[in-house]
N, C-alpha and C. Protein backbone atom coordinates (compact mmCIF):
# COMPACT_ATOMS: atom_id res chain seq x y z
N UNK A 1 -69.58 1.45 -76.39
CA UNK A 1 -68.55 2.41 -76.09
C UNK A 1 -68.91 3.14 -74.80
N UNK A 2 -67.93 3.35 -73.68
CA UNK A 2 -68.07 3.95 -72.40
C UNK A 2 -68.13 5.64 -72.82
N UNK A 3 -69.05 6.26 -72.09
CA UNK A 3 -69.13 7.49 -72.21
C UNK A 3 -67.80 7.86 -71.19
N UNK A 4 -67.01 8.97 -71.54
CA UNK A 4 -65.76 9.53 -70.77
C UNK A 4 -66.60 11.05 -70.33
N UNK A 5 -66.25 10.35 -68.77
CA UNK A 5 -67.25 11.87 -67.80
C UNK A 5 -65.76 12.58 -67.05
N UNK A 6 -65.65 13.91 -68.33
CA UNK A 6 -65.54 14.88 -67.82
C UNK A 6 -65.25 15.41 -66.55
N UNK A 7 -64.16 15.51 -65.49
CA UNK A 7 -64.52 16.29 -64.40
C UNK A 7 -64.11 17.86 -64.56
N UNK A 8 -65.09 18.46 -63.82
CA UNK A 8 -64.82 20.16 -64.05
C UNK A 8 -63.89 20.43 -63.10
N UNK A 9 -63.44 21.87 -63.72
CA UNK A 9 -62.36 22.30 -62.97
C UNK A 9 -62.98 23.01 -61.41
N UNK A 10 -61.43 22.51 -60.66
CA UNK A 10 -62.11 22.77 -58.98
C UNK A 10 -62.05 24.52 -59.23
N UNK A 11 -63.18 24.78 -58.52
CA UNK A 11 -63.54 26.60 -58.08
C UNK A 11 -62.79 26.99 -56.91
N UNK A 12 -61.57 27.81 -57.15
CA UNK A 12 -60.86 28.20 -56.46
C UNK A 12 -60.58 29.29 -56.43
N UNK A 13 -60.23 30.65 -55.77
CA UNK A 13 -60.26 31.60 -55.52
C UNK A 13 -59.34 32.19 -56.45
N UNK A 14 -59.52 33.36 -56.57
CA UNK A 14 -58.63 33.91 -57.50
C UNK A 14 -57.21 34.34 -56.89
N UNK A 15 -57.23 34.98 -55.57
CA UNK A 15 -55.97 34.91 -55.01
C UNK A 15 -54.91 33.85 -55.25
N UNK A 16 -55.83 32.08 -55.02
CA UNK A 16 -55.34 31.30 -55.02
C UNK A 16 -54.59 30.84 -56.31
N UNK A 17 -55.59 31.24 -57.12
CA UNK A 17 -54.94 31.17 -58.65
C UNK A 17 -53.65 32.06 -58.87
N UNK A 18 -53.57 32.94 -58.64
CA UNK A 18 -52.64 34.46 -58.46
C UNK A 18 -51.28 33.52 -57.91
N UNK A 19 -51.61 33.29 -56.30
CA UNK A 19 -50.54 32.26 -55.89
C UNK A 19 -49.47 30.83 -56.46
N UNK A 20 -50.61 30.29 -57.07
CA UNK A 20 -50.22 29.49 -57.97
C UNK A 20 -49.28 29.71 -59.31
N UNK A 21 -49.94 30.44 -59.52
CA UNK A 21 -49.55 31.20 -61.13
C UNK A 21 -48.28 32.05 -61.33
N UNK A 22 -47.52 32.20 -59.63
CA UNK A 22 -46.85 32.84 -59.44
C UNK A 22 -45.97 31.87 -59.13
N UNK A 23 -45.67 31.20 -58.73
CA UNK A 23 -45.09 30.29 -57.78
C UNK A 23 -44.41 29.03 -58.53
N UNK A 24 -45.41 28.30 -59.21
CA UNK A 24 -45.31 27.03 -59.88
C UNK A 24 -44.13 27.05 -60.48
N UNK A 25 -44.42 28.09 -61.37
CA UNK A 25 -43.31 28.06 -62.93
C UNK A 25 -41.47 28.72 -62.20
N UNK A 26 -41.81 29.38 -61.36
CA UNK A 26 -40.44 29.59 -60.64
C UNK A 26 -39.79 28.12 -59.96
N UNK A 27 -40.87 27.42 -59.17
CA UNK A 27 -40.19 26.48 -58.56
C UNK A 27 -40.05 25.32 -60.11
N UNK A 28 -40.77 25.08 -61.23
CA UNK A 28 -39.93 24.44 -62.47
C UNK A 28 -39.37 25.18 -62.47
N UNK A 29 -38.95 26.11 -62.84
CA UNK A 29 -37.45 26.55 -63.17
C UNK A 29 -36.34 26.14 -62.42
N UNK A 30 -36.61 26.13 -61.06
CA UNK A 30 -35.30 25.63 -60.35
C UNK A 30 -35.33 24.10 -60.13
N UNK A 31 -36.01 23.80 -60.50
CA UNK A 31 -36.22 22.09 -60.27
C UNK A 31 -35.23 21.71 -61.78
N UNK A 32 -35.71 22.82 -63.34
CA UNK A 32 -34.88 22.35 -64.39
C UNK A 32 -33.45 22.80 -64.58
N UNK A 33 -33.55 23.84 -63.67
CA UNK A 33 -32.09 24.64 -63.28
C UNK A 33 -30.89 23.56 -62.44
N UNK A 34 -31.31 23.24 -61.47
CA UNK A 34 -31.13 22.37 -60.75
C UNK A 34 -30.68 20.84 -61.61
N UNK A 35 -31.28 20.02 -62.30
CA UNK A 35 -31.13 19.16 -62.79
C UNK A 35 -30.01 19.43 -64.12
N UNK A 36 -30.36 20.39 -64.84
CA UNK A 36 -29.43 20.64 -66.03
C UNK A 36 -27.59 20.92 -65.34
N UNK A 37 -27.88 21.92 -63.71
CA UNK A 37 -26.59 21.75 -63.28
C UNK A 37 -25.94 20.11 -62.79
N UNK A 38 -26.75 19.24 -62.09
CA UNK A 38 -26.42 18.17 -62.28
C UNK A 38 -26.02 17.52 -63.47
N UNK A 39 -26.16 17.98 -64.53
CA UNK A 39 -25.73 17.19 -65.20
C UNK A 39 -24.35 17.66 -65.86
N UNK A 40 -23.97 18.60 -65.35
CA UNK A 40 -22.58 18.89 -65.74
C UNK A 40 -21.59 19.12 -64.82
N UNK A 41 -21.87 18.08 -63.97
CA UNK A 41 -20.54 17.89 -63.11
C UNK A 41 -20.27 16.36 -62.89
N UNK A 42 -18.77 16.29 -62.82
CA UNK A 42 -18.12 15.16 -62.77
C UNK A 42 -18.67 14.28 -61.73
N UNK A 43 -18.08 13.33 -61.75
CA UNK A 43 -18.50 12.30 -61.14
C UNK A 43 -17.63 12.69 -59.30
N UNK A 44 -16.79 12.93 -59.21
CA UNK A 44 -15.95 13.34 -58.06
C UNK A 44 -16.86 14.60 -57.68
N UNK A 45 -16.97 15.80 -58.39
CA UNK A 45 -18.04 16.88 -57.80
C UNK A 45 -19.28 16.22 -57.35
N UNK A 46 -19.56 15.23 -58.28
CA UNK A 46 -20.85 15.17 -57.43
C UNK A 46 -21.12 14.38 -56.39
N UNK A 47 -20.14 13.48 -55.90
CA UNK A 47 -19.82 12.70 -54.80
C UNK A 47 -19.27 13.81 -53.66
N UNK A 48 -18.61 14.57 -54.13
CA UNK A 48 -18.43 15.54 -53.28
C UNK A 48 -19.15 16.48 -52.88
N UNK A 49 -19.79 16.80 -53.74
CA UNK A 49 -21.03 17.83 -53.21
C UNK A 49 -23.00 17.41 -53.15
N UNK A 50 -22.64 16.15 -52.68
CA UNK A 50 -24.27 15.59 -52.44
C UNK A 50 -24.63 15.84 -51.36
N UNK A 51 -23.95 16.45 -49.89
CA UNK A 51 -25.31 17.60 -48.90
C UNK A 51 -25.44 18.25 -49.56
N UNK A 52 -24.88 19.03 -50.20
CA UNK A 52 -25.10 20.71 -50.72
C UNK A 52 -26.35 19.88 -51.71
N UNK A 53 -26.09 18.96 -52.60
CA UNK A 53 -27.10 18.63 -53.61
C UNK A 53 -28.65 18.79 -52.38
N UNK A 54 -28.35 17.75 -51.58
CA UNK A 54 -29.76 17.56 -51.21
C UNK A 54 -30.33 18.73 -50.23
N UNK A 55 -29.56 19.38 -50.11
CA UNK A 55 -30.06 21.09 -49.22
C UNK A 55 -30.40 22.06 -50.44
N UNK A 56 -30.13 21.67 -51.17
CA UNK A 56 -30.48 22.31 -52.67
C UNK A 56 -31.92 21.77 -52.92
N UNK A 57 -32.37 20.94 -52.91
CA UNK A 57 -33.30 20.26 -53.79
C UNK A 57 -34.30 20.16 -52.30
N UNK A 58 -34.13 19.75 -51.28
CA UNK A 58 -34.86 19.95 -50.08
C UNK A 58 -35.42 21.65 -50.19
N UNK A 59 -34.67 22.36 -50.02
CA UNK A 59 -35.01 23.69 -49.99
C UNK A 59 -35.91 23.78 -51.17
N UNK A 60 -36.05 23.86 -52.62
CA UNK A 60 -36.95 23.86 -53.56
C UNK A 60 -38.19 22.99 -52.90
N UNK A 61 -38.12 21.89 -52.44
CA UNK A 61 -39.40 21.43 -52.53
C UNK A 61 -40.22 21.83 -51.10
N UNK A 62 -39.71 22.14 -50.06
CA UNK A 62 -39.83 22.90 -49.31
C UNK A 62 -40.85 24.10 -49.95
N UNK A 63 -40.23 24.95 -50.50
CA UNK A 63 -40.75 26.09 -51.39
C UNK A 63 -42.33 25.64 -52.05
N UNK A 64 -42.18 24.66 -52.51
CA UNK A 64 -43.36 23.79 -53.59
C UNK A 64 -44.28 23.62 -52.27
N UNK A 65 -44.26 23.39 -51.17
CA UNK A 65 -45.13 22.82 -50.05
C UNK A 65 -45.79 24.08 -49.15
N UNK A 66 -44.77 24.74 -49.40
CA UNK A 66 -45.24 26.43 -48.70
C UNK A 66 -46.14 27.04 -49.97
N UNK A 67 -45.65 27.19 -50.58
CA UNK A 67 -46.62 27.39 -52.22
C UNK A 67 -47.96 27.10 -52.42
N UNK A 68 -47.93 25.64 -52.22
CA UNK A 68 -49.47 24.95 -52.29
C UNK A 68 -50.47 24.99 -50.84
N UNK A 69 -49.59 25.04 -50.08
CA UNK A 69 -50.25 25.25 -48.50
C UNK A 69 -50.51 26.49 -48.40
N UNK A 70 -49.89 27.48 -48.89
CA UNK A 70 -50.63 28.84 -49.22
C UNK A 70 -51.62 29.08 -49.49
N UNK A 71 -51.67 28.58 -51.02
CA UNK A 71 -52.63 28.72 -52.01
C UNK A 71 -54.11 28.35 -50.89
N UNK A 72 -54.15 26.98 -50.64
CA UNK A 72 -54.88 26.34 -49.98
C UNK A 72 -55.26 27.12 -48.97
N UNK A 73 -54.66 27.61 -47.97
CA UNK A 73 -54.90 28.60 -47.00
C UNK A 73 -55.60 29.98 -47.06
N UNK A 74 -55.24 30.06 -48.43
CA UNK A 74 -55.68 31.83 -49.21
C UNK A 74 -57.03 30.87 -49.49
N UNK A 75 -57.45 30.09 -50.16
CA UNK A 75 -58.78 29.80 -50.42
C UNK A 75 -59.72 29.30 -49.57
N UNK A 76 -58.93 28.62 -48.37
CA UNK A 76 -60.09 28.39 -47.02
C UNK A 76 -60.36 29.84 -46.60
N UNK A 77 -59.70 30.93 -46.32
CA UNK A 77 -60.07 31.75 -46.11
C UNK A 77 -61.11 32.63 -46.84
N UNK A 78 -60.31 32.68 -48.28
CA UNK A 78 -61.54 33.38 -49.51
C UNK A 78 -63.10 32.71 -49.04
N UNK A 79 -63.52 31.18 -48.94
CA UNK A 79 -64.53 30.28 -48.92
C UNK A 79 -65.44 31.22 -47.74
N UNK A 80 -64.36 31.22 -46.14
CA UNK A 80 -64.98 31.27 -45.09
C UNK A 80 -65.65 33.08 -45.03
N UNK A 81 -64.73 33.97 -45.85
CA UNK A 81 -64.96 35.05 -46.16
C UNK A 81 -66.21 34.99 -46.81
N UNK A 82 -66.52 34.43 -47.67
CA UNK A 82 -67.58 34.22 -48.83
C UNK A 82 -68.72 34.01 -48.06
N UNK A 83 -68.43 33.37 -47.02
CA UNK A 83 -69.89 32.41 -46.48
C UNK A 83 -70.30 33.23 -45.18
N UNK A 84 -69.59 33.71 -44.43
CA UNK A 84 -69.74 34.78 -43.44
C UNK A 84 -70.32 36.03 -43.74
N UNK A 85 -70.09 36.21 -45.30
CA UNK A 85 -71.09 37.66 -45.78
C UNK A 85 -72.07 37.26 -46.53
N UNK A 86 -72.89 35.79 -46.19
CA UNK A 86 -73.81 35.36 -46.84
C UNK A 86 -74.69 35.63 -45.73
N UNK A 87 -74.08 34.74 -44.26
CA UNK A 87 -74.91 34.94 -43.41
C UNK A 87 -75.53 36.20 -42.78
């Protein structure tokens, strides 16, 4: 039997966590917001309104990319902060 190795969780700043924790569950919401309204429109609405769909759904994930590039940004900084008051 193969031993199953565990990976630990990545050490990330708490801001970053903060960011995350803030962020994520809003952009599911509009990702399930979003989809549940798709599903209640006709077939003519939704032929008719597929820019608006995809400026809809562009804009959310947009959001998701600024979100995580944040996060990421808040923790290179936390790191470089960390290591500059070492030296």
């Amino acid at each position: 039997m193969k031993n199953i190795r565990i990976l630990k969780k990545p050490d990330i700043s708490k801001l970053s966590q903060s960011i995350l924790a803030a962020g994520l569950p809003v952009i599911s919401l509009a990702l399930i917001g979003g989809a549940v309204w798709l599903t209640t429109l006709s077939s003519y609405d939704l032929a008719r309104l597929t820019p608006y769909i995809h400026s809809i759904y562009e804009h959310i994930l947009m959001s998701l990319t600024l979100i995580v590039g944040g996060a990421m940004v808040a923790d290179i900084a936390a790191r470089d902060a960390e290591n500059n008051k070492q030296d």
